[in-house]
C-alpha atoms as a PDB file:
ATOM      1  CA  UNK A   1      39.268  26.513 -37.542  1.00  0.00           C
ATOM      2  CA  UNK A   2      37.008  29.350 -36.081  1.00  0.00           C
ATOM      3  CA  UNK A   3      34.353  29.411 -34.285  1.00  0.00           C
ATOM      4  CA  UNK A   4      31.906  29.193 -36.791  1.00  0.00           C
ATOM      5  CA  UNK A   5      33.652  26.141 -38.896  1.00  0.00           C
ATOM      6  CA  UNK A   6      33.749  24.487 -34.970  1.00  0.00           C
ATOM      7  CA  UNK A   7      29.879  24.751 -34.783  1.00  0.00           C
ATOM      8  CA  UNK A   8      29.193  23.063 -38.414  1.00  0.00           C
ATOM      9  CA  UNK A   9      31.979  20.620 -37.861  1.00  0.00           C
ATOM     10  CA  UNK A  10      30.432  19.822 -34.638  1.00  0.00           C
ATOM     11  CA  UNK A  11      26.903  19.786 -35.529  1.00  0.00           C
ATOM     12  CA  UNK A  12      27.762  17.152 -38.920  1.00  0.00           C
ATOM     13  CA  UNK A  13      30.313  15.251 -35.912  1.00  0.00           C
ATOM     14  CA  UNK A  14      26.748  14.841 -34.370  1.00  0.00           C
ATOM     15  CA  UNK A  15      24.778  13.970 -37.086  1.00  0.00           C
ATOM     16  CA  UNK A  16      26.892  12.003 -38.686  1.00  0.00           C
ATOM     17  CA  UNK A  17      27.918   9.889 -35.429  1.00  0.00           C
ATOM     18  CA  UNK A  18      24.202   9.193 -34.950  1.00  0.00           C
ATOM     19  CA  UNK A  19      23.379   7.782 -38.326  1.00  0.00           C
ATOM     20  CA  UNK A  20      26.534   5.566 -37.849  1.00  0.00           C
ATOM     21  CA  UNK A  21      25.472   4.202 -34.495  1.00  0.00           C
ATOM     22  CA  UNK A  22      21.833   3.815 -34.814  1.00  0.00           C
ATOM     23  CA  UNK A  23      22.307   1.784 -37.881  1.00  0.00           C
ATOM     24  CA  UNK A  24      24.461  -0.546 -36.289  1.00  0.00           C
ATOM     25  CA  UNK A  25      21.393  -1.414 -33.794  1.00  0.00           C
ATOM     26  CA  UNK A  26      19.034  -1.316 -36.607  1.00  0.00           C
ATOM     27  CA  UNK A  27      20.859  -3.960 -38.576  1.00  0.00           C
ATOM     28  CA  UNK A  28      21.726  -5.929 -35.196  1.00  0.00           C
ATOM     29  CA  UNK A  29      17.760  -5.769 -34.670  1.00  0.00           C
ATOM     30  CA  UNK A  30      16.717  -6.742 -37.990  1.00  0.00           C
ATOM     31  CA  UNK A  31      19.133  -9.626 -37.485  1.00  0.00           C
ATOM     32  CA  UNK A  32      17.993 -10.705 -34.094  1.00  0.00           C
ATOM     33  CA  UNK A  33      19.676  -9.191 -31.416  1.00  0.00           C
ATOM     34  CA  UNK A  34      17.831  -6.601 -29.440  1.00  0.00           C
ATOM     35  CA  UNK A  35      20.675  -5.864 -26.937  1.00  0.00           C
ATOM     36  CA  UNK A  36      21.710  -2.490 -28.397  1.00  0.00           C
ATOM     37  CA  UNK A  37      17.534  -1.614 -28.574  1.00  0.00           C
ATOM     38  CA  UNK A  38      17.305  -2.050 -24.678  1.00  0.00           C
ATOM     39  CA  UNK A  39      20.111  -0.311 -24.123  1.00  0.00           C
ATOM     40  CA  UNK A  40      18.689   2.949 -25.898  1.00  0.00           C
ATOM     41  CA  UNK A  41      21.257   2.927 -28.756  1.00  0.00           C
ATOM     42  CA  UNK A  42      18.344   2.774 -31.834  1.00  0.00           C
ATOM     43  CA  UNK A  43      18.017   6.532 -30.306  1.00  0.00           C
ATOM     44  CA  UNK A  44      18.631   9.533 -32.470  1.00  0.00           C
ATOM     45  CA  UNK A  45      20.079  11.081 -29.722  1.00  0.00           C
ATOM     46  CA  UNK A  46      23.715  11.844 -30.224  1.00  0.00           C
ATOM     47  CA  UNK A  47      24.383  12.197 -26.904  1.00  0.00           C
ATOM     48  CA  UNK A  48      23.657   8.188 -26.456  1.00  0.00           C
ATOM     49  CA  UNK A  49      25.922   7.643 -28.940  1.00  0.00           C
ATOM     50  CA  UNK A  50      29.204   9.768 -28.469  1.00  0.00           C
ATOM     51  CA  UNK A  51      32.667   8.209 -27.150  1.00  0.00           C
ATOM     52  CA  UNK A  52      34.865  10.908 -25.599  1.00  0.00           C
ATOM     53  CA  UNK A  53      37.972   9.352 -26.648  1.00  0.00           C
ATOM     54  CA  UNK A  54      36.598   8.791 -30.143  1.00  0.00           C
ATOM     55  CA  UNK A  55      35.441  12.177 -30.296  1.00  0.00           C
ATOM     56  CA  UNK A  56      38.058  13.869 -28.911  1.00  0.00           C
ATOM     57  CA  UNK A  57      40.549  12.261 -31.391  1.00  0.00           C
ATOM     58  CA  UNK A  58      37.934  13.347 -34.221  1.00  0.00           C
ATOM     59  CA  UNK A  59      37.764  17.228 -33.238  1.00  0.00           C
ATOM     60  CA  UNK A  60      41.710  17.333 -32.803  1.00  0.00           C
ATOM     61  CA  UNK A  61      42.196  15.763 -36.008  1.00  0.00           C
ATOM     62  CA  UNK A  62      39.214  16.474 -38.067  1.00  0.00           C
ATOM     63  CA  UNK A  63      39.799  13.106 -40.058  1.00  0.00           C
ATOM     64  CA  UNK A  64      39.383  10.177 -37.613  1.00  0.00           C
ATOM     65  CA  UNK A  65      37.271   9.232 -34.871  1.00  0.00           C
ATOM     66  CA  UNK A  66      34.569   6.673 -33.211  1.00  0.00           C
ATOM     67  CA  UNK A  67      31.709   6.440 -31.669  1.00  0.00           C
ATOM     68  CA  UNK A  68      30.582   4.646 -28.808  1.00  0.00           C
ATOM     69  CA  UNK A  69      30.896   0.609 -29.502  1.00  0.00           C
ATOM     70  CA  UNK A  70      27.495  -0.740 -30.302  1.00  0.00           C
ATOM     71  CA  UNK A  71      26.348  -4.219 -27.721  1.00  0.00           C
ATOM     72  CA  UNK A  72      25.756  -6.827 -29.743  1.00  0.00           C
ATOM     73  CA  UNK A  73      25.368 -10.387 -28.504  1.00  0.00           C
ATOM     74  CA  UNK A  74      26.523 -12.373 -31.611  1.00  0.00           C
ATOM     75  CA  UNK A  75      24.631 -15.687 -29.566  1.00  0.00           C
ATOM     76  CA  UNK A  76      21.148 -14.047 -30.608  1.00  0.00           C
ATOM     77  CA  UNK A  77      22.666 -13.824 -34.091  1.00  0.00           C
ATOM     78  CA  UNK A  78      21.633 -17.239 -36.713  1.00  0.00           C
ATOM     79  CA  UNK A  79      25.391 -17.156 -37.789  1.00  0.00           C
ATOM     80  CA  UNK A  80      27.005 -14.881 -35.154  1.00  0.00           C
ATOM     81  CA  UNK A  81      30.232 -14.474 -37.499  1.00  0.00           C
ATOM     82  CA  UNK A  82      28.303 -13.476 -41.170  1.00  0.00           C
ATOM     83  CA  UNK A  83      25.702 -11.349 -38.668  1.00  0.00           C
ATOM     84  CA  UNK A  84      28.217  -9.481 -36.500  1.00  0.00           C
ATOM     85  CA  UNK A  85      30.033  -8.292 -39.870  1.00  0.00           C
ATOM     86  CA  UNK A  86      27.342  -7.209 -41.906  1.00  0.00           C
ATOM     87  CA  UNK A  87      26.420  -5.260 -38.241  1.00  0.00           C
ATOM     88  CA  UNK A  88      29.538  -3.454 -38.272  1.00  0.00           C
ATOM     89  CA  UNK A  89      29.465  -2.800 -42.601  1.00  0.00           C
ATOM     90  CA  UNK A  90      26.083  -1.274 -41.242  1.00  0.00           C
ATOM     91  CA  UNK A  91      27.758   2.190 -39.831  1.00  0.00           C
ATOM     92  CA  UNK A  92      30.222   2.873 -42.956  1.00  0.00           C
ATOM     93  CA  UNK A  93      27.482   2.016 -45.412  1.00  0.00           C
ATOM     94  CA  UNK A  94      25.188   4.376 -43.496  1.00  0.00           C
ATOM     95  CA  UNK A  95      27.754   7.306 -43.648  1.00  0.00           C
ATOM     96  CA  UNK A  96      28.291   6.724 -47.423  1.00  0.00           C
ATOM     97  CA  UNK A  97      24.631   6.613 -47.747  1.00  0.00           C
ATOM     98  CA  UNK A  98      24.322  10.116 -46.104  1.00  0.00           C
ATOM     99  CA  UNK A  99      26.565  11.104 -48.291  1.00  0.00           C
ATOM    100  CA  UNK A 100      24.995  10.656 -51.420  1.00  0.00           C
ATOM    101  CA  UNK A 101      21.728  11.935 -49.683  1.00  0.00           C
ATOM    102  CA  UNK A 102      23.303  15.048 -48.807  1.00  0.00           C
ATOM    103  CA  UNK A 103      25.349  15.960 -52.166  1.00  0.00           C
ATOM    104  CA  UNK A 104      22.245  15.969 -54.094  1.00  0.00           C
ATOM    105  CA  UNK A 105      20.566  19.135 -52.596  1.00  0.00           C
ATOM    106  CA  UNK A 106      24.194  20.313 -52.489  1.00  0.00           C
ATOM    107  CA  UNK A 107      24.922  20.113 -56.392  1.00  0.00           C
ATOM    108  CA  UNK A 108      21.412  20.969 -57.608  1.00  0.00           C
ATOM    109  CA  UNK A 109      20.168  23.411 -55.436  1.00  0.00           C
ATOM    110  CA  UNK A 110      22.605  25.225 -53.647  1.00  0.00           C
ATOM    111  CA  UNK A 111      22.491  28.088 -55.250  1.00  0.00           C
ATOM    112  CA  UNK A 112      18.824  28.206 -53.755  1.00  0.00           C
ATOM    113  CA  UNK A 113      19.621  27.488 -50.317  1.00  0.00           C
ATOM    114  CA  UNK A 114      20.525  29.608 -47.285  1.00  0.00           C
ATOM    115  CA  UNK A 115      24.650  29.990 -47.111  1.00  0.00           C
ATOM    116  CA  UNK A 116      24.903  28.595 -43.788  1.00  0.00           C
ATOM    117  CA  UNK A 117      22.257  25.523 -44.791  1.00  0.00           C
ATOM    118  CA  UNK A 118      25.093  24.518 -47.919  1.00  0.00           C
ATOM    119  CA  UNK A 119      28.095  24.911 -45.773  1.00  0.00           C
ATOM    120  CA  UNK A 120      26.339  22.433 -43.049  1.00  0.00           C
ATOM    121  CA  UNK A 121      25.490  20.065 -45.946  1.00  0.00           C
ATOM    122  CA  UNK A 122      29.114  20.724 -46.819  1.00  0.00           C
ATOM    123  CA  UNK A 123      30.411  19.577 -43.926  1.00  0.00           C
ATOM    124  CA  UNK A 124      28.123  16.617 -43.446  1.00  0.00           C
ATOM    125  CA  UNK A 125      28.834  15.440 -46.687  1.00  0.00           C
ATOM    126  CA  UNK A 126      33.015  15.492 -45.882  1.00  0.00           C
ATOM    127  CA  UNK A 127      32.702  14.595 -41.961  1.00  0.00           C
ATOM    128  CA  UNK A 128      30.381  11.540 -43.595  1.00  0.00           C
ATOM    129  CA  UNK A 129      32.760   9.730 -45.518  1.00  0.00           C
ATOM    130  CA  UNK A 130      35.683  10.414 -43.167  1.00  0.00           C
ATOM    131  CA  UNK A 131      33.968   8.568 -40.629  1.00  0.00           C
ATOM    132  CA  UNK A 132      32.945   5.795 -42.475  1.00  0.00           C
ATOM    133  CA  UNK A 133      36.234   4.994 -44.078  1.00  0.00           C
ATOM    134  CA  UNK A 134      38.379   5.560 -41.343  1.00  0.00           C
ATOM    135  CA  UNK A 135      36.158   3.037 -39.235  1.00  0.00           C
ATOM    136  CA  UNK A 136      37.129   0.750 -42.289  1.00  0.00           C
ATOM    137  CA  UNK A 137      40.096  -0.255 -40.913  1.00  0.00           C
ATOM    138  CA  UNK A 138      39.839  -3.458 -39.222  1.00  0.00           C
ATOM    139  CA  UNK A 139      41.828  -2.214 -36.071  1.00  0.00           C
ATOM    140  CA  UNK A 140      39.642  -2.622 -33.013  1.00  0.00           C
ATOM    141  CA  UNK A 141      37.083  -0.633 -31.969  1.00  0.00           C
ATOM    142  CA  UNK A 142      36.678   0.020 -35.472  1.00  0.00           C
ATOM    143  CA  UNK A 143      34.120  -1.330 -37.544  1.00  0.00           C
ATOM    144  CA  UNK A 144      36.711  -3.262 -39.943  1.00  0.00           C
ATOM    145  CA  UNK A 145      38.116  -5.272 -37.366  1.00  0.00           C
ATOM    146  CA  UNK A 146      34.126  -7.060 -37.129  1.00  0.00           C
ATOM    147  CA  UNK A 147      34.352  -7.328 -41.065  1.00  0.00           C
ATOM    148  CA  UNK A 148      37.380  -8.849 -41.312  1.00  0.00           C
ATOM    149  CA  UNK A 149      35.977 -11.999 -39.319  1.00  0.00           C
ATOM    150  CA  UNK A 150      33.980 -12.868 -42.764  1.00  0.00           C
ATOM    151  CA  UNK A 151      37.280 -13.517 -44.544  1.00  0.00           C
ATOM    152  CA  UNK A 152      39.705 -14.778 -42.401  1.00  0.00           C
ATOM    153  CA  UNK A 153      40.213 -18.753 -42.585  1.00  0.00           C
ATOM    154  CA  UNK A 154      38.490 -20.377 -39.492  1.00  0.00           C
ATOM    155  CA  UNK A 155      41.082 -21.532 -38.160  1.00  0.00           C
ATOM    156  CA  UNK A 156      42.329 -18.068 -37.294  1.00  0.00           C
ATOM    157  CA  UNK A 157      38.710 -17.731 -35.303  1.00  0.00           C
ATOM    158  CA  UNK A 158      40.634 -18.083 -31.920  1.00  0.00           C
ATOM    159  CA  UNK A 159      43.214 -15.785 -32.335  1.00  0.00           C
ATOM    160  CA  UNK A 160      41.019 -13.444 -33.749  1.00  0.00           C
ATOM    161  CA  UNK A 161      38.718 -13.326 -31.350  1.00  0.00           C
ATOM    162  CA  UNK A 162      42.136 -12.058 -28.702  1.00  0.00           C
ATOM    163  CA  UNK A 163      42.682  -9.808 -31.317  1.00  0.00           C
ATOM    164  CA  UNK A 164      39.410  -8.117 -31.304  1.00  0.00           C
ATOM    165  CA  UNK A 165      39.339  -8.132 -27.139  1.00  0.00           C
ATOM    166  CA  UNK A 166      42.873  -6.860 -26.578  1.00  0.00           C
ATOM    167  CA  UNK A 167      43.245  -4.614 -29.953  1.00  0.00           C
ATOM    168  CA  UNK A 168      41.970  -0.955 -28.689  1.00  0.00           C
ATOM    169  CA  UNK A 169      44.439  -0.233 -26.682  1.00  0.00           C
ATOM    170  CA  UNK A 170      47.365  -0.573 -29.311  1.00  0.00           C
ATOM    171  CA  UNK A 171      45.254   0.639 -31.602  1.00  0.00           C
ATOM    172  CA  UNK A 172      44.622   4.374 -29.565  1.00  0.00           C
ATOM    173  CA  UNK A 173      48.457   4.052 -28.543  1.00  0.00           C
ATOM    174  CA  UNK A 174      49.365   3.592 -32.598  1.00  0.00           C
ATOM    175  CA  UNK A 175      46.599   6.716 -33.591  1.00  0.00           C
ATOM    176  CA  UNK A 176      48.235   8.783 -31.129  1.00  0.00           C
ATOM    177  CA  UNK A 177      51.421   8.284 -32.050  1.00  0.00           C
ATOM    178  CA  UNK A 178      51.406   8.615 -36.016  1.00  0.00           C
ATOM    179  CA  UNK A 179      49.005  11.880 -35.953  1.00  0.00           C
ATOM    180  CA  UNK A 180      51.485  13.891 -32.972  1.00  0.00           C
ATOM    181  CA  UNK A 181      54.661  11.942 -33.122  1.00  0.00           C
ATOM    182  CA  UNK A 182      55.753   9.963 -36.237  1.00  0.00           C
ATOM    183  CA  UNK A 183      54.504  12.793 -38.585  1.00  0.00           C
ATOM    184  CA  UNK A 184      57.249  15.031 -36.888  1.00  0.00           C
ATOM    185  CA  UNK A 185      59.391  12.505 -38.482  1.00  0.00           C
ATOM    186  CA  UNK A 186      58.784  11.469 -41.586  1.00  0.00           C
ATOM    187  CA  UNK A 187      56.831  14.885 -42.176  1.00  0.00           C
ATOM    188  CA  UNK A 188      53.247  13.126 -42.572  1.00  0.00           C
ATOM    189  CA  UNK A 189      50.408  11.366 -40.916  1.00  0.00           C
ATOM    190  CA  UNK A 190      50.063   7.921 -42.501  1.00  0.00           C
ATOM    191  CA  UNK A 191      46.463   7.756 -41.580  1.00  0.00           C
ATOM    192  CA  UNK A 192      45.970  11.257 -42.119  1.00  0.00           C
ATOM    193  CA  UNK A 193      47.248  11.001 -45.551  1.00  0.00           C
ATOM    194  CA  UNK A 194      45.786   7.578 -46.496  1.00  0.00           C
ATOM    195  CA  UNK A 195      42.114   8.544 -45.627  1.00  0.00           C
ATOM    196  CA  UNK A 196      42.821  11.866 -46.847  1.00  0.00           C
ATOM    197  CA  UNK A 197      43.070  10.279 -49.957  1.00  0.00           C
ATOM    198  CA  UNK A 198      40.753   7.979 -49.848  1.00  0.00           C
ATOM    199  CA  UNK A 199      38.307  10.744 -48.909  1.00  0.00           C
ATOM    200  CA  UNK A 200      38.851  12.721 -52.078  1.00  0.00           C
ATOM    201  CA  UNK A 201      38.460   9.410 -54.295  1.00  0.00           C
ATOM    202  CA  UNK A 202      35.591   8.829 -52.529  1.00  0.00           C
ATOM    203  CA  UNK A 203      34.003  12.760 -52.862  1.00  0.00           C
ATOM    204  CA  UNK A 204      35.012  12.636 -56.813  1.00  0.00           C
ATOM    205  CA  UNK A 205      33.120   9.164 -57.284  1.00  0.00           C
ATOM    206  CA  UNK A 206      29.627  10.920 -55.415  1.00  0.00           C
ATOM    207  CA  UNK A 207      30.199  14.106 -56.797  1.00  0.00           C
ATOM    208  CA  UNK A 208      30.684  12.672 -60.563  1.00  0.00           C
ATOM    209  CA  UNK A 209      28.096  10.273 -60.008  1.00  0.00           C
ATOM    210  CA  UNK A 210      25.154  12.154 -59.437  1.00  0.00           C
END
């Protein structure tokens, strides 16, 4: 990547981040639980919402990252399981969302707009859905391990609530791993390849459809 692809991958990295974060404290908000508004994170600020080690991971591998866990306290929730879910489905929706928002000026009026304005909505549009599906998978931090509490049985509640307190760690170790080690190995990334596909079934669908 050169310098110029750095600056729009950064800048939609940015962007993109922040509409993923601040929608998580919206929808906590809306829901009852003003812990992530005191704590600034309903900001449009990026910077209040950027996770080195989630963003790090993102710039090296240009497919998957995080952002900076949202506080939630699920007690200020009515049902603190249903509520801290549809929470977390709040930051992939969002990115999906900005998605479709930005592939509309893309398809019907690029041709009108500045180069460098297109290739930024380019890049939003493709750092977008990356983000959201990779945060999908319901590995801890990530925004899928909070969904997944909606369909487990109850009486996995307990162990499920280790899972999501002890998870990260394995989780980074297992990301690390695959993307630098296993691929050496078996010659691919299985998350690299998975979302990658994912990505481009996702792209067709918002491309086709609008």
């Amino acid at each position: 990547m050169d310098v110029f692809g750095f600056l729009y991958f950064l800048v939609a990295l940015l962007a993109t981040l922040t509409v993923h974060e601040s929608s998580h404290a919206m929808v906590a908000y809306y829901l009852g639980d003003p812990t992530a508004k005191m704590r600034g994170r309903m900001s449009l600020n990026p910077i209040a919402h950027l996770d080195l080690m989630g963003s790090l991971v993102f710039i090296l591998t240009q497919r998957i990252g995080w952002g900076k866990p949202v506080p939630i306290n699920p007690a200020n929730f009515k049902n603190p399981v249903r509520d801290s879910a549809l929470t977390a489905l709040a930051g992939p929706m969002s990115n999906l969302i900005l998605a479709f928002a930005v592939v509309l000026p893309w398809k019907y009026l690029g041709d009108y707009m500045p180069r460098f304005l297109l290739t930024e909505l380019q890049y939003i549009f493709h750092v977008s859905i990356f983000l959201g599906i990779f945060n999908l998978f319901p590995f801890p931090p990530l925004d899928g391990s909070k969904i997944l509490g909606l369909i487990i049985p109850k009486s996995w509640h307990r162990g499920y609530m280790r899972y999501l307190m002890g998870g990260m760690k394995y989780f980074v170790a297992i990301i690390l791993i695959d993307v630098f080690i296993l691929k050496d190995f078996i010659g691919f990334s299985i998350f690299h390849t998975t979302i990658t596909y994912l990505h481009d079934l996702v792209s067709a669908v918002l491309w086709l459809g609008t």
